[in-house]
Protein backbone atom coordinates (compact mmCIF):
# COMPACT_ATOMS: atom_id res chain seq x y z
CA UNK A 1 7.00 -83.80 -93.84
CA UNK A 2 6.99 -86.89 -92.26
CA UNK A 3 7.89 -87.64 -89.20
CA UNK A 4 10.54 -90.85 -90.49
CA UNK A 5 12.13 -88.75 -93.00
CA UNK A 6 13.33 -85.79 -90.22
CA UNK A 7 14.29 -88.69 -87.98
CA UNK A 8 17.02 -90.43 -91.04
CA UNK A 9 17.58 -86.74 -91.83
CA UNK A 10 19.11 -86.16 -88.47
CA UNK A 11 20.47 -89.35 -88.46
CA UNK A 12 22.33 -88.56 -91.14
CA UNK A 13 24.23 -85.72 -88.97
CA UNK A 14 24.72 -88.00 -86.08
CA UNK A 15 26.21 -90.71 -88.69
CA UNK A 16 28.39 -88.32 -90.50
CA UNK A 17 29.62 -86.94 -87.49
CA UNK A 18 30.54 -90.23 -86.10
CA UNK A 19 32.68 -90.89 -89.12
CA UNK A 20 34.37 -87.76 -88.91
CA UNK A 21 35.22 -88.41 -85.28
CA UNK A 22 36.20 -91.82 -86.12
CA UNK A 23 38.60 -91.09 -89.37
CA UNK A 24 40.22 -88.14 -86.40
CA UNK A 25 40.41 -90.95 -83.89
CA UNK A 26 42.03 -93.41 -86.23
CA UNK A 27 44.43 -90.67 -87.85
CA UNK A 28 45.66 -90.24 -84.19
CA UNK A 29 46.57 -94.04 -83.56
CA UNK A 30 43.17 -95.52 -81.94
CA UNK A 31 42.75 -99.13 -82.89
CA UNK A 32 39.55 -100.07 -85.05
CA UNK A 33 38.90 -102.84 -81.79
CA UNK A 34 39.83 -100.32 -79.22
CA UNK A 35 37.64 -97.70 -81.32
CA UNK A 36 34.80 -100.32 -81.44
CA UNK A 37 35.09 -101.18 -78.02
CA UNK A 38 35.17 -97.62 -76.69
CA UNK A 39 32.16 -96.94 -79.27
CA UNK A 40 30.18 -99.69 -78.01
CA UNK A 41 30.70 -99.04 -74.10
CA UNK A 42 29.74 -95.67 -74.64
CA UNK A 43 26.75 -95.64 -76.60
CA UNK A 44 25.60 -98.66 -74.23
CA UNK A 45 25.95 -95.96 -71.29
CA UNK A 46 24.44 -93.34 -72.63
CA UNK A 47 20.99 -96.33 -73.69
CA UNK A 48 20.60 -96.88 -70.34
CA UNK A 49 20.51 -93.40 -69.17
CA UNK A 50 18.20 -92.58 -71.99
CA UNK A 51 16.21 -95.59 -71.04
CA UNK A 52 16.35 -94.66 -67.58
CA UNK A 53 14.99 -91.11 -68.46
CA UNK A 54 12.42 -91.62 -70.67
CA UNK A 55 10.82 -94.28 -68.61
CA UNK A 56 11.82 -97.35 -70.86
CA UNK A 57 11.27 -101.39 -69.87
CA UNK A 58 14.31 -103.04 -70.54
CA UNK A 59 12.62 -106.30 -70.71
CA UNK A 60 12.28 -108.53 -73.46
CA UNK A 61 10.56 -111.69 -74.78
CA UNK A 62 12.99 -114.75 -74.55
CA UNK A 63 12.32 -115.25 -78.24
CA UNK A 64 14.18 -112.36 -79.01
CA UNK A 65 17.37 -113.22 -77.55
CA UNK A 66 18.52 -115.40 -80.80
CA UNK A 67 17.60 -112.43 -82.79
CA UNK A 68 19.53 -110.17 -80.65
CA UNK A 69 22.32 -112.33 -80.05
CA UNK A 70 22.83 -112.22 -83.93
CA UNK A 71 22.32 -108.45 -84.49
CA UNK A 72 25.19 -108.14 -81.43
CA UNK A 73 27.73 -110.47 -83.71
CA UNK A 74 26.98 -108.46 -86.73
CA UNK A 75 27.49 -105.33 -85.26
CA UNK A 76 30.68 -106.51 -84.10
CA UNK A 77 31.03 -107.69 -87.76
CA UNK A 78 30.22 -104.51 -89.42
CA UNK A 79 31.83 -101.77 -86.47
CA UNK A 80 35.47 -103.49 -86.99
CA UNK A 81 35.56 -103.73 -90.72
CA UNK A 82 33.82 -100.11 -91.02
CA UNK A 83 36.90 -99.10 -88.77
CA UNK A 84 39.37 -100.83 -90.63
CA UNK A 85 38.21 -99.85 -93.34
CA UNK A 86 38.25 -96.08 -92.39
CA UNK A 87 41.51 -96.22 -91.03
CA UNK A 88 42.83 -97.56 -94.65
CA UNK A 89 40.84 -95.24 -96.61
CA UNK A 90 42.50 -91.93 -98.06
CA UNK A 91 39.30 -90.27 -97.58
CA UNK A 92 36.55 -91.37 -95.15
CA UNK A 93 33.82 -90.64 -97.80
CA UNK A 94 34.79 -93.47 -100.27
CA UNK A 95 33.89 -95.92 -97.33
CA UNK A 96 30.95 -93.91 -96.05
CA UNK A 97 29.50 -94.43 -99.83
CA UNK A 98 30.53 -97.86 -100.18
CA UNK A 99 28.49 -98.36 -96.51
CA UNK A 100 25.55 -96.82 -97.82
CA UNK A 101 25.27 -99.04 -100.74
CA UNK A 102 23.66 -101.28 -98.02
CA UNK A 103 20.83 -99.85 -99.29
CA UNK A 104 20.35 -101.83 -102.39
CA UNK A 105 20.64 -105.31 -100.28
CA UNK A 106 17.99 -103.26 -97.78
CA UNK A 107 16.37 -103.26 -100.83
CA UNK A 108 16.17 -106.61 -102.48
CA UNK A 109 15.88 -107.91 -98.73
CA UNK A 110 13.04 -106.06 -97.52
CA UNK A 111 11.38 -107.45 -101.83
CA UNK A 112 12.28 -111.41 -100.29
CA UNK A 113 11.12 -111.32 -96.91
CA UNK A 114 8.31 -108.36 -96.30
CA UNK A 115 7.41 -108.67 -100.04
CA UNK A 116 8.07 -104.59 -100.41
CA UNK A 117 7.42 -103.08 -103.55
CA UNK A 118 9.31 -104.13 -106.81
CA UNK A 119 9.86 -101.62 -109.94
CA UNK A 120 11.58 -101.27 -112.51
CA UNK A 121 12.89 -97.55 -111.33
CA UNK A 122 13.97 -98.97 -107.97
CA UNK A 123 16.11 -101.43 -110.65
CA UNK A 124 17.49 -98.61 -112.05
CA UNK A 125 18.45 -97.30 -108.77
CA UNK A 126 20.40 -100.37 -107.95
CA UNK A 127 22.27 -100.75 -111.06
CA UNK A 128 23.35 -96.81 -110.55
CA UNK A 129 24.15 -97.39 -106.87
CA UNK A 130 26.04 -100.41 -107.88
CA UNK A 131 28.19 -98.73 -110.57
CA UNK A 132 28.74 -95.79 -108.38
CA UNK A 133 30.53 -98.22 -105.58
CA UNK A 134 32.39 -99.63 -108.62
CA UNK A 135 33.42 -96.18 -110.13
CA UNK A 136 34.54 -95.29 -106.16
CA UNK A 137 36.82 -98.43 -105.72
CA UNK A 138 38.57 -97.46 -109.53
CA UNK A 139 42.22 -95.48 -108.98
């Protein structure tokens, strides 16, 4: 098996267990800003000290900064209206699947600017994601 496949496989247990944890926190009263916040701090904590463990440069080329600058904003972005989202939600799993949709504009991004592969069954795979995140926001 390759090695990228185990890595998104456990990724997929961090992930879910971070929603979990979230929906509990936000059932309990936590703001989705005070919950992003908290999140943020954290998991910025526990970089460094991974960082500092395995040995990491921190540094960066100054050309990245934009880039980085950016991804910071749309985390921001994407953190508070996941949380908001979640909070709202009747079940955390209709916005966990609406989330993961992202992989259809992964898709047709990564076709536009890395020229990945185009076919007709990765098509059909979008139209099925697409009607599945239609089916999920039905009553």
């Amino acid at each position: 098996m390759a090695a990228w496949f185990l890595f998104a496989l456990a990724s997929l247990f961090f992930f879910t267990a971070i929603t979990l944890i979230q929906k509990h926190l936000l059932n309990l009263g936590i703001t989705p800003m005070t919950f992003g916040l908290y999140l943020m701090g954290f998991s910025f904590l526990a970089f460094i000290i991974a960082a500092f463990i395995f040995k990491q440069s921190l540094t960066i080329p100054q050309s990245w900064i934009f880039w980085l600058i950016i991804l910071g904003v749309l985390s921001l972005g994407g953190t508070l209206t996941a949380a908001y989202s979640f909070q709202q939600a009747p079940n955390p799993s209709y916005t966990q699947a609406i989330i993961a949709a992202d992989a259809v504009t992964v898709l047709i991004g990564s076709i536009l600017i890395f020229n990945s592969e185009f076919t007709w069954l990765k098509v059909l795979g979008i139209a099925l994601t697409i009607i599945g995140v239609i089916i999920i926001g039905l009553k």
